[in-house]
N, C-alpha and C. Protein backbone atom coordinates (compact mmCIF):
# COMPACT_ATOMS: atom_id res chain seq x y z
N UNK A 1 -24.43 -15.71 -24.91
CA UNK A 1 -23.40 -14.71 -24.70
C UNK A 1 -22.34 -15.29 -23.76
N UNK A 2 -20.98 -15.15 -23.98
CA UNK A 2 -19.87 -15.86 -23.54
C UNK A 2 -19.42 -14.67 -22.50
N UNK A 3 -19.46 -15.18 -21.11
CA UNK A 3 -18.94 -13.99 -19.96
C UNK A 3 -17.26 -14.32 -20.25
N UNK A 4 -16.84 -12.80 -20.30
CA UNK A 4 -14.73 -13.30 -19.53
C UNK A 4 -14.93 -12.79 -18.47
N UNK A 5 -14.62 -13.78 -17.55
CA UNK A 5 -14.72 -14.06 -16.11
C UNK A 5 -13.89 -12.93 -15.88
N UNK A 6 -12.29 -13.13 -16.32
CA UNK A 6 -11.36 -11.85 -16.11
C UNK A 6 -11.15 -10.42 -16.22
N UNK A 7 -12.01 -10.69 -17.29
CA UNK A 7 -12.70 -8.55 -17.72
C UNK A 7 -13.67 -8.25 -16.56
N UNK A 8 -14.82 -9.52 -16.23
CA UNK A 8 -15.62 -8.90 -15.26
C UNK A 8 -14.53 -8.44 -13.95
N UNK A 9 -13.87 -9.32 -13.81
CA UNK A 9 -13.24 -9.01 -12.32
C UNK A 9 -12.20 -7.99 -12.40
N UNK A 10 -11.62 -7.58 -13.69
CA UNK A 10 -10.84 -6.61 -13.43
C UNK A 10 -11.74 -5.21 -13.19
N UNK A 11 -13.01 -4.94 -14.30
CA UNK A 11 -14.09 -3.92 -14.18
C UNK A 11 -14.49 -4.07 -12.81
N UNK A 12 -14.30 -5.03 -12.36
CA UNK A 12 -14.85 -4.60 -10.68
C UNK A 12 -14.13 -3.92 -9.66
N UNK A 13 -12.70 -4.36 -9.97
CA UNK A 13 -11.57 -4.62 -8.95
C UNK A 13 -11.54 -2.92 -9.57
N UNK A 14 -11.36 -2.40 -10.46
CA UNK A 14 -11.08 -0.94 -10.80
C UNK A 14 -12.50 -0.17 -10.30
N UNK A 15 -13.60 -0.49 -10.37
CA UNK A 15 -14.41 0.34 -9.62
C UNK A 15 -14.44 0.29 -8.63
N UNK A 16 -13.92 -0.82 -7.88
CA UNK A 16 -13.76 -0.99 -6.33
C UNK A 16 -12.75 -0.19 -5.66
N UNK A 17 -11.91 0.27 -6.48
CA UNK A 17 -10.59 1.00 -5.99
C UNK A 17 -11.11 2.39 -5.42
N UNK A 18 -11.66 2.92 -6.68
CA UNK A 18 -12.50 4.40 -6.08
C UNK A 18 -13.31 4.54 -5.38
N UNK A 19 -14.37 3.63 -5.09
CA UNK A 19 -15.18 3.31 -3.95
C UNK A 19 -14.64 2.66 -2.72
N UNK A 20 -14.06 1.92 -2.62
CA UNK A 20 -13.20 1.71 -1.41
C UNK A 20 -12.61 2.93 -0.84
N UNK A 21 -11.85 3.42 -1.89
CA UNK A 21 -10.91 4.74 -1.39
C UNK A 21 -11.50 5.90 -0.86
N UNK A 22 -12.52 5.88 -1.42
CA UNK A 22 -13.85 6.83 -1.10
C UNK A 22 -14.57 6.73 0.43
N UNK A 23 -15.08 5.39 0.42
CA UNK A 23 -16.13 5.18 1.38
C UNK A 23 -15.78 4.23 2.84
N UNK A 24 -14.20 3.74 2.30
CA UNK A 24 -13.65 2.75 2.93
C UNK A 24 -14.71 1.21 3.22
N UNK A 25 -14.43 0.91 3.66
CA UNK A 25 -14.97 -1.12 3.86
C UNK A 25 -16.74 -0.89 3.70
N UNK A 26 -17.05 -0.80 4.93
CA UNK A 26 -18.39 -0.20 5.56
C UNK A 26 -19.34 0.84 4.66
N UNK A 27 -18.47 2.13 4.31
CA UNK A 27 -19.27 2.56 3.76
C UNK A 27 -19.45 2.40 2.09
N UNK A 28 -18.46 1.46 1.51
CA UNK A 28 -19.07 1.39 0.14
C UNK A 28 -19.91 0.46 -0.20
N UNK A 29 -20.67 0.84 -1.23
CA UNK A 29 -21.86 -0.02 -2.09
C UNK A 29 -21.46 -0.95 -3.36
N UNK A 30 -22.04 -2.33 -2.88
CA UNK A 30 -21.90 -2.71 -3.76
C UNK A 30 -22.52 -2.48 -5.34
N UNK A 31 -23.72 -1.91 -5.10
CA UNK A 31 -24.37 -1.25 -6.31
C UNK A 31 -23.75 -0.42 -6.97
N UNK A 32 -23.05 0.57 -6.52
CA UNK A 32 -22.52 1.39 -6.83
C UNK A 32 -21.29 1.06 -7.80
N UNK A 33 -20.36 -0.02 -7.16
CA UNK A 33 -19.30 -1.09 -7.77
C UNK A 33 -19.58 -1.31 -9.03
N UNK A 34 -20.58 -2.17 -9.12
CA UNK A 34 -21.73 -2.55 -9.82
C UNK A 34 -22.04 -2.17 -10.97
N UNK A 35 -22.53 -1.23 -10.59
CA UNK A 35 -23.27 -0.07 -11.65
C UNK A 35 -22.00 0.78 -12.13
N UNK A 36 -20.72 1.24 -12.01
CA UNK A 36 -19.64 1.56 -12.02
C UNK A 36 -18.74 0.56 -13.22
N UNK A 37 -18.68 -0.80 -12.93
CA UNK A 37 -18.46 -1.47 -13.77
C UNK A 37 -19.59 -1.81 -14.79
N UNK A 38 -20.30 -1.82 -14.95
CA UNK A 38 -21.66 -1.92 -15.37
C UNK A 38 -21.62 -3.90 -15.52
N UNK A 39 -21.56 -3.97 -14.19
CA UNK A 39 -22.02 -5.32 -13.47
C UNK A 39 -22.94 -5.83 -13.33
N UNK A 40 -23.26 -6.94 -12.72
CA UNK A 40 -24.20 -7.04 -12.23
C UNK A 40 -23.76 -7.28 -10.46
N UNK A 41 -24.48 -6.82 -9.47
CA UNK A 41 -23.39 -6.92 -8.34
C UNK A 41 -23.40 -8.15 -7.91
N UNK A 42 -24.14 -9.34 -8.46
CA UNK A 42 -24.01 -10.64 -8.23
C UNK A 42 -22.95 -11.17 -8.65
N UNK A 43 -22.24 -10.44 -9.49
CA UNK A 43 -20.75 -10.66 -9.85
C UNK A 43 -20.16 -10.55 -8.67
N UNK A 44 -19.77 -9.42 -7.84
CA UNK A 44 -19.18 -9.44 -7.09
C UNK A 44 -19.19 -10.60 -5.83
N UNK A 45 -20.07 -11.03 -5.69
CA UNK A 45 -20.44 -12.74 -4.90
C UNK A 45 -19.90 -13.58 -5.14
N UNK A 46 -20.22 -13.73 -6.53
CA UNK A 46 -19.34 -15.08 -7.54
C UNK A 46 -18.34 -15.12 -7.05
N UNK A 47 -17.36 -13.71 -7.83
CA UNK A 47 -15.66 -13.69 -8.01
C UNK A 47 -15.88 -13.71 -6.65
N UNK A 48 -15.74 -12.81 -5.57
CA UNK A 48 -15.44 -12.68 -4.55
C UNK A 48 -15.44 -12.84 -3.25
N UNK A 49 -16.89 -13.42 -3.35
CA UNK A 49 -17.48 -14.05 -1.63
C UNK A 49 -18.04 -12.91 -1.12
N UNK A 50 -17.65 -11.99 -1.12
CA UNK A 50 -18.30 -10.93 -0.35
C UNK A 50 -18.17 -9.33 -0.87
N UNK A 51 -18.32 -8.32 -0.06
CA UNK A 51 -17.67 -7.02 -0.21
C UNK A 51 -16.52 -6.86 0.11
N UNK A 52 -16.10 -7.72 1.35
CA UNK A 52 -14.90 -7.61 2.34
C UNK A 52 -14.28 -8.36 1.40
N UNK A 53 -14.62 -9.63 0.60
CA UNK A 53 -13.38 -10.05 -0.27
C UNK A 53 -13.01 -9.39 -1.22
N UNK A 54 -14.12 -8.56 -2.22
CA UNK A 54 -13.35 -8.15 -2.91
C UNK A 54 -12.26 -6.74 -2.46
N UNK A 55 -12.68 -6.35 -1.45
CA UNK A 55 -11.49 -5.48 -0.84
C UNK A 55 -10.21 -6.27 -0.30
N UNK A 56 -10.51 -7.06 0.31
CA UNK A 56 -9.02 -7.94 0.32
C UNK A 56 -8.34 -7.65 -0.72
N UNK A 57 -9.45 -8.40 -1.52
CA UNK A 57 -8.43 -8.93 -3.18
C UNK A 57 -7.72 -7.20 -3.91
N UNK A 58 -8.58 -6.54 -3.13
CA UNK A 58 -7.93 -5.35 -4.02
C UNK A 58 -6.72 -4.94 -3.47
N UNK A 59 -7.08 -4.93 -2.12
CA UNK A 59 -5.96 -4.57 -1.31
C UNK A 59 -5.05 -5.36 -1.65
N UNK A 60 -4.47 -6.76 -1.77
CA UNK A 60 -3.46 -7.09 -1.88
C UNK A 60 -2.87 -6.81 -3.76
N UNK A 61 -3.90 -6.90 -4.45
CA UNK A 61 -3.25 -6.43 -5.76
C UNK A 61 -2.34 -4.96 -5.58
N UNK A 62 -2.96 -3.77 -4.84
CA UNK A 62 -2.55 -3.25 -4.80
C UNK A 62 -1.08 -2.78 -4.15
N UNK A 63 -1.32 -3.78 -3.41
CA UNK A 63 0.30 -3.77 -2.27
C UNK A 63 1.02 -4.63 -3.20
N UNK A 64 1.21 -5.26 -3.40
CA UNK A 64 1.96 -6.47 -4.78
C UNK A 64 2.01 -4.85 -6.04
N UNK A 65 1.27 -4.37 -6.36
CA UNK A 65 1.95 -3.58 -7.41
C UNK A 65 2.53 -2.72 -6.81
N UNK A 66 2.48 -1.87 -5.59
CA UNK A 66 3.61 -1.01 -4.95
C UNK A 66 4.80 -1.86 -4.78
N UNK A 67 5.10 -3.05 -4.46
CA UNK A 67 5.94 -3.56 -4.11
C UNK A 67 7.10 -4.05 -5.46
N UNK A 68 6.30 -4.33 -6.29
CA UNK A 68 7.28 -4.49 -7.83
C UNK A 68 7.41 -3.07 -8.23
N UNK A 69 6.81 -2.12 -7.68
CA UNK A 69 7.14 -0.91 -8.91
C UNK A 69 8.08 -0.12 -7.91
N UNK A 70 8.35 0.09 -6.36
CA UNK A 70 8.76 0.48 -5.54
C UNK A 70 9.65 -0.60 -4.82
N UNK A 71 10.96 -1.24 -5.28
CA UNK A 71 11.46 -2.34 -4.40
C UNK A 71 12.40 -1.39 -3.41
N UNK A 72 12.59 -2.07 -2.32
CA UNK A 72 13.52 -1.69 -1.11
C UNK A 72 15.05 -1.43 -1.76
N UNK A 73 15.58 -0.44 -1.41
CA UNK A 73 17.26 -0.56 -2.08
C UNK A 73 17.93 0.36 -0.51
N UNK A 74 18.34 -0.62 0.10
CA UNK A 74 18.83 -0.37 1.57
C UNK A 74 20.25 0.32 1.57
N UNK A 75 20.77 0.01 0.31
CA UNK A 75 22.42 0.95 -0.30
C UNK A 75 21.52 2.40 -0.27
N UNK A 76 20.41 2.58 -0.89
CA UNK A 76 19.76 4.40 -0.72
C UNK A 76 18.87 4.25 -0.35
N UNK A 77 18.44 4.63 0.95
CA UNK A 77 16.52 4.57 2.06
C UNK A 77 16.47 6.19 1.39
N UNK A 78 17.37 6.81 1.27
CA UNK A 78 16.61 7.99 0.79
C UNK A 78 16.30 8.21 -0.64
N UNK A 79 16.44 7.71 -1.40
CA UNK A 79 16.07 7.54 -2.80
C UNK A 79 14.80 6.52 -2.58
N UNK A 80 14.87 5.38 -1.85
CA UNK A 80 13.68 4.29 -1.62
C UNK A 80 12.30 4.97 -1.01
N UNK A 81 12.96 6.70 -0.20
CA UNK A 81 11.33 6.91 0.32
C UNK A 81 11.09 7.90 -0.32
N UNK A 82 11.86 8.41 -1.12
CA UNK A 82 11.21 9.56 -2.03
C UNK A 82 10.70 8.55 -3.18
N UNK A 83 10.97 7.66 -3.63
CA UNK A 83 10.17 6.94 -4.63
C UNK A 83 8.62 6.36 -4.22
N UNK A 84 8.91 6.02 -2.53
CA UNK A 84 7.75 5.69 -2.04
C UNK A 84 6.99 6.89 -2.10
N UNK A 85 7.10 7.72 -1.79
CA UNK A 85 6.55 9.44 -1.85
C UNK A 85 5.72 9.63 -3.15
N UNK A 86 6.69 9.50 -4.35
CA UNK A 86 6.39 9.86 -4.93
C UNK A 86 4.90 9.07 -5.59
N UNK A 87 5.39 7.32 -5.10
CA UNK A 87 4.09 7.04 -5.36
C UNK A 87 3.18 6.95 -4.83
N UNK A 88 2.99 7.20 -3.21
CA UNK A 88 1.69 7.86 -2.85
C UNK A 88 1.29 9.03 -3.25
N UNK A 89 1.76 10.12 -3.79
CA UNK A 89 1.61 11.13 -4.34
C UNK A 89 0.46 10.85 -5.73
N UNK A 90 1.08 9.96 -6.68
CA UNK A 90 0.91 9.67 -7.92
C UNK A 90 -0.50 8.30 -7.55
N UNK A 91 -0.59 7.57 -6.41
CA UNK A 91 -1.69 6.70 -5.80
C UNK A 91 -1.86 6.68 -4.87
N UNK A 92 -2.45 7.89 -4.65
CA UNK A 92 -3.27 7.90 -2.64
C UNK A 92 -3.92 6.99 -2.84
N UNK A 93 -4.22 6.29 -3.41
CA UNK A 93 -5.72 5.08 -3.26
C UNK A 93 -4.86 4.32 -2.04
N UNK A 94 -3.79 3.76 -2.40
CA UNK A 94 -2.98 2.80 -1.47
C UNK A 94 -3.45 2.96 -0.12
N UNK A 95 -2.80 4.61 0.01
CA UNK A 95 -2.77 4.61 1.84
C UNK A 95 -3.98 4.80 1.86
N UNK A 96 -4.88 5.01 1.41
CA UNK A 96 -6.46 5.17 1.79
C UNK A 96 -7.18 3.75 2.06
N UNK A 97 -7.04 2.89 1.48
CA UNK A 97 -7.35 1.59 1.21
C UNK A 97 -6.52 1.04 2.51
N UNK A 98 -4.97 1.28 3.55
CA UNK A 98 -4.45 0.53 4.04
C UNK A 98 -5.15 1.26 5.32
N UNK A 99 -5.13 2.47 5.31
CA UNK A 99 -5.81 3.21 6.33
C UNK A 99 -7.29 2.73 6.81
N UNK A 100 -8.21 2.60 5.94
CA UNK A 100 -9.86 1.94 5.30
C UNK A 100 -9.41 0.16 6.35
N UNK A 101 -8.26 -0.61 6.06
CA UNK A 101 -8.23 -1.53 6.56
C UNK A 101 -8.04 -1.89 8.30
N UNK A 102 -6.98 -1.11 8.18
CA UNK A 102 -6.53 -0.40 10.21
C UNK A 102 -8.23 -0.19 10.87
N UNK A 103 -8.75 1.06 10.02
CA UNK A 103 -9.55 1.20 11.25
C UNK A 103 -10.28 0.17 11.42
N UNK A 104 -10.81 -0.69 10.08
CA UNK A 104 -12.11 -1.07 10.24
C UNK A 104 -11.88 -2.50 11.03
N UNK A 105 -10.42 -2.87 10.74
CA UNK A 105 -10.11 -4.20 11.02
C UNK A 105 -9.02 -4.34 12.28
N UNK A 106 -8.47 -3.12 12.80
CA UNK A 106 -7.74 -3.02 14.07
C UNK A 106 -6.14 -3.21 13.57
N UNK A 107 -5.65 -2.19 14.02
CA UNK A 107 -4.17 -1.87 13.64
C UNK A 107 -3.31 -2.68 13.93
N UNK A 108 -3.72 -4.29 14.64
CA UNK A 108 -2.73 -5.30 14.53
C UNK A 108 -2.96 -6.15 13.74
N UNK A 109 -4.34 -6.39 12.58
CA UNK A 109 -4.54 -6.86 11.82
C UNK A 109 -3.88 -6.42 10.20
N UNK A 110 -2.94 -7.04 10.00
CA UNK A 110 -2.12 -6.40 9.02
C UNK A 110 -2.24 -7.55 7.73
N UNK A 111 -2.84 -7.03 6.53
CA UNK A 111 -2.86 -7.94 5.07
C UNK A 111 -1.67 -8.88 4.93
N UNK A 112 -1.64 -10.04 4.86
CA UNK A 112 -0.78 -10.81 4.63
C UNK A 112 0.47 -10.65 3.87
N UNK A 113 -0.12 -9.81 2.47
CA UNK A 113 0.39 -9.41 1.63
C UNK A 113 1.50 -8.22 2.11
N UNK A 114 1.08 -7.49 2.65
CA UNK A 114 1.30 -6.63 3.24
C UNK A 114 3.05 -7.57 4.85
N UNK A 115 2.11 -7.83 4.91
CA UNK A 115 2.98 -8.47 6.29
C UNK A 115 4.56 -9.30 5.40
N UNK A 116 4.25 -10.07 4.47
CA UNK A 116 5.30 -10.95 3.93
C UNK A 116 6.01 -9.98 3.03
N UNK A 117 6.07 -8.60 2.45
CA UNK A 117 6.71 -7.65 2.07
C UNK A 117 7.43 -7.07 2.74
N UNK A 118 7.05 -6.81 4.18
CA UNK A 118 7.78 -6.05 5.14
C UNK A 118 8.48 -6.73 5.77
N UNK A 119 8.63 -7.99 6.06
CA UNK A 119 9.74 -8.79 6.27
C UNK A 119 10.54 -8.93 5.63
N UNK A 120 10.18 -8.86 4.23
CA UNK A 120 11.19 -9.14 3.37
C UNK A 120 12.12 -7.90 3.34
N UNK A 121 11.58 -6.80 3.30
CA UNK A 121 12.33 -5.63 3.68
C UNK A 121 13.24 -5.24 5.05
N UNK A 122 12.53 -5.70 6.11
CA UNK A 122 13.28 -5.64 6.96
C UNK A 122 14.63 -6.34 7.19
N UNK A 123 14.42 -7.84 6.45
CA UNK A 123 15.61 -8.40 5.94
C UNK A 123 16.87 -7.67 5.14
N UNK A 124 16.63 -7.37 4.28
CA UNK A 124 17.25 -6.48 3.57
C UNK A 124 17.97 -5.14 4.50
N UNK A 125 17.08 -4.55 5.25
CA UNK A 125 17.69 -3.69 6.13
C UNK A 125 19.32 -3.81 6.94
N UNK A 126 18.52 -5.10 7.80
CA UNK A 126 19.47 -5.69 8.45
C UNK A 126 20.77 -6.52 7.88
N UNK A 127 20.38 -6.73 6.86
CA UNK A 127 21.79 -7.80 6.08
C UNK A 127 22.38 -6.32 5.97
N UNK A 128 22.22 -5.00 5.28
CA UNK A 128 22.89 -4.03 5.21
C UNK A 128 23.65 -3.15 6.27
N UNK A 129 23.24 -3.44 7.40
CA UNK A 129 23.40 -3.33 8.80
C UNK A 129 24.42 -4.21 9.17
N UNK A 130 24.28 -5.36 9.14
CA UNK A 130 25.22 -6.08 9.54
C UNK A 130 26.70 -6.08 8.72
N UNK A 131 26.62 -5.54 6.99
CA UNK A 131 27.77 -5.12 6.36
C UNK A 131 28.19 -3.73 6.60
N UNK A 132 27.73 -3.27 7.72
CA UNK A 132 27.80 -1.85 8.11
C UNK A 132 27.50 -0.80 7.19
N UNK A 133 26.62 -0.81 5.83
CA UNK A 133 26.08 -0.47 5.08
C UNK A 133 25.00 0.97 5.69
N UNK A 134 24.69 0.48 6.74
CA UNK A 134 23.32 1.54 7.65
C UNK A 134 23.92 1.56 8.57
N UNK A 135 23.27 2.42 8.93
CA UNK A 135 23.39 2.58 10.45
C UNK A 135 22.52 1.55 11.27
N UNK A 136 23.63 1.78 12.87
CA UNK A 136 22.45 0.58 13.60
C UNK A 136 22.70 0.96 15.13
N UNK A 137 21.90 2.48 14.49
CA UNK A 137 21.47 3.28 15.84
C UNK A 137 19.84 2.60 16.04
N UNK A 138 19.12 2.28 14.97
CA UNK A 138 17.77 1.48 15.04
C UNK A 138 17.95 -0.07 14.50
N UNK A 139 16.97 -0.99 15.24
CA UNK A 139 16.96 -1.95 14.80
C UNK A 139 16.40 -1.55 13.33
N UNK A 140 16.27 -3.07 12.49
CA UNK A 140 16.41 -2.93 11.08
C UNK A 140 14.83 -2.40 11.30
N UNK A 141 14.01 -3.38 12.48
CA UNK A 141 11.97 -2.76 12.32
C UNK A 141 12.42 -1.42 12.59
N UNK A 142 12.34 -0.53 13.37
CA UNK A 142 12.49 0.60 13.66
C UNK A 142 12.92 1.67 12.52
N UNK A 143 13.94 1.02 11.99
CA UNK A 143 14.60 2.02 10.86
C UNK A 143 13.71 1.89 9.78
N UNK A 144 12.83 0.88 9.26
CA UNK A 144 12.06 0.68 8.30
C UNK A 144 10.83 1.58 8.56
N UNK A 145 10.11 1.15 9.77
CA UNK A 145 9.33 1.71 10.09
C UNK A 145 9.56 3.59 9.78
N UNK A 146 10.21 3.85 10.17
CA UNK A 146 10.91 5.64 10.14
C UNK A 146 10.91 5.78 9.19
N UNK A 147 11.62 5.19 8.31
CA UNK A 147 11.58 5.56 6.20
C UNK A 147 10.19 5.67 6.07
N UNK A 148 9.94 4.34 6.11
CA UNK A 148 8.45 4.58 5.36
C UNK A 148 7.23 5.70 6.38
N UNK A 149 7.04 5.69 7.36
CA UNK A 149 5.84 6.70 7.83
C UNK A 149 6.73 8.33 7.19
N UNK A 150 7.75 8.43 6.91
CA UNK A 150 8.53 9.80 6.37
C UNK A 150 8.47 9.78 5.46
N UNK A 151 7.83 8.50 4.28
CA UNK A 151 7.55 8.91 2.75
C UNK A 151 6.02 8.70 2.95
N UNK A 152 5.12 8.87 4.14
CA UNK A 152 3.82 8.91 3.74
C UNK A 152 3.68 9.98 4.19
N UNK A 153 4.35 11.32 4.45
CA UNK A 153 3.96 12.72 4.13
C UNK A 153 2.97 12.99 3.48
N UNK A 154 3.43 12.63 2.31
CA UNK A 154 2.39 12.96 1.22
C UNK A 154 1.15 12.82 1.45
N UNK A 155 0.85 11.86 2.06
CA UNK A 155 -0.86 11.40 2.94
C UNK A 155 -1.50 12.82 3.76
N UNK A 156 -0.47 12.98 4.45
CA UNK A 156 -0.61 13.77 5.89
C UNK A 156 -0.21 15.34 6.10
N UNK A 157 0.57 15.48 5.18
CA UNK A 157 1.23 16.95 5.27
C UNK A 157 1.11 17.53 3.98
N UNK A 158 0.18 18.60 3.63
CA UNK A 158 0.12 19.49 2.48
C UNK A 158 1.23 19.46 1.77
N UNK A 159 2.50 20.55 2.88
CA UNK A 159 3.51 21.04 2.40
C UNK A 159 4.93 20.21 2.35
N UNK A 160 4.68 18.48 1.97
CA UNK A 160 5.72 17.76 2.16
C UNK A 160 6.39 17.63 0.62
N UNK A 161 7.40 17.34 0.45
CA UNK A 161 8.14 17.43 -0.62
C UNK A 161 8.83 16.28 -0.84
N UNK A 162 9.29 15.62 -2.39
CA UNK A 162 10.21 14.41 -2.03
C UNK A 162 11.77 14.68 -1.38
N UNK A 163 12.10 15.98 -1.67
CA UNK A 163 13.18 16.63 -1.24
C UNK A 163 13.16 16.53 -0.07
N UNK A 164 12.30 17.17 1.15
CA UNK A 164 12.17 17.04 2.20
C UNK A 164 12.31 15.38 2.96
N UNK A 165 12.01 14.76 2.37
CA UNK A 165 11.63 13.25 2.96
C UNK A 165 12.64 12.77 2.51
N UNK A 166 13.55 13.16 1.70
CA UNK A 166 15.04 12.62 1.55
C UNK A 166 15.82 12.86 2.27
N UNK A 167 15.64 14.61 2.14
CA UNK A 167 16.41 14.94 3.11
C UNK A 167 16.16 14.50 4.78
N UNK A 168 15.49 14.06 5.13
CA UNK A 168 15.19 13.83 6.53
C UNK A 168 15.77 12.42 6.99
N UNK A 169 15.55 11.51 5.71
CA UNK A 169 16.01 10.11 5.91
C UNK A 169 17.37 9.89 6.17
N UNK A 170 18.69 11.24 4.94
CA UNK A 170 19.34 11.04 5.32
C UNK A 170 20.29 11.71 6.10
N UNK A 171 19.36 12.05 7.25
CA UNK A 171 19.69 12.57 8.55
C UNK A 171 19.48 11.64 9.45
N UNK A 172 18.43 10.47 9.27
CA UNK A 172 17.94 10.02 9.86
C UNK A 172 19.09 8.38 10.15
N UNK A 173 19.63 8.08 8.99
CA UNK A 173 20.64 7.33 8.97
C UNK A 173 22.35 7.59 9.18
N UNK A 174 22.03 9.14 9.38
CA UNK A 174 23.77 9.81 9.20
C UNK A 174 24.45 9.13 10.96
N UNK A 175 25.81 8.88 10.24
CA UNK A 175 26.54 8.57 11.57
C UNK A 175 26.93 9.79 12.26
């Protein structure tokens, strides 16, 4: 019988999403993964090295697909965080999984993946800043930072809206 290495690891990486999101680092099973993909969880060793790798690996797939399906557009932060909104709305797994990483791994430990996106954004901020495009009542971190924790409402606040988180942003940039 001929294994595809790539079917196993995607069947994992997709049962890992709900169990991660679920149980975060610590508390999920690899059996469970496992038995979910209908694995064997010695798969998960192979592909991955560990439990913690294959959460890496998920985690960064997952930040790499927010990041192509959600790009920065610094001409509209309020169209950029209601889209972000909308897709935590449409994939809480994300912030659950980035949240799952903070605690377990300490809130200055930030995914690589994760880290080389937000520079790249913050770039973007600031080149728009400097064409007087934004405002630059906040540095470009600061102003980034503010968009995005205002499109993770959706995480945190029942009654948040994409309307609301637009509207706030662009108050938040008004001269």
């Amino acid at each position: 019988m001929v294994r595809d290495k790539e079917a196993t690891k995607g069947k994992l990486l997709e049962a890992g999403l709900d169990e991660f999101a679920e149980y975060g680092i610590a508390g999920a099973r690899v059996d469970r993964i496992a038995a979910k993909a209908g694995c064997n969880k010695a798969m998960i060793y192979a592909y991955f090295g560990s439990k913690e790798g294959l959460f890496e690996e998920l985690l960064k797939i997952q930040i790499d697909r927010m990041i192509q399906s959600v790009p920065i557009t610094p001409d509209d932060l309020p169209g950029y965080a209601g889209r972000l909104f909308d897709s935590y709305q449409e994939q809480p797994q994300i912030l659950r999984l980035a949240a799952y990483h903070r605690l377990e791994n300490g809130f200055d430990v930030v995914p690589e993946a994760e880290a080389e996106a937000y520079r790249h954004k913050v770039e973007a901020v600031a080149k728009a800043q400097m064409e007087g495009k934004l405002t630059a009542a906040f540095d470009a971190l600061e102003l980034l930072d503010l968009v995005v924790h205002m499109s993770i409402l959706a995480f945190s606040t029942p009654n948040a809206t994409r309307a609301l988180v637009e509207k706030a942003v662009r108050r938040l940039i008004a001269e």
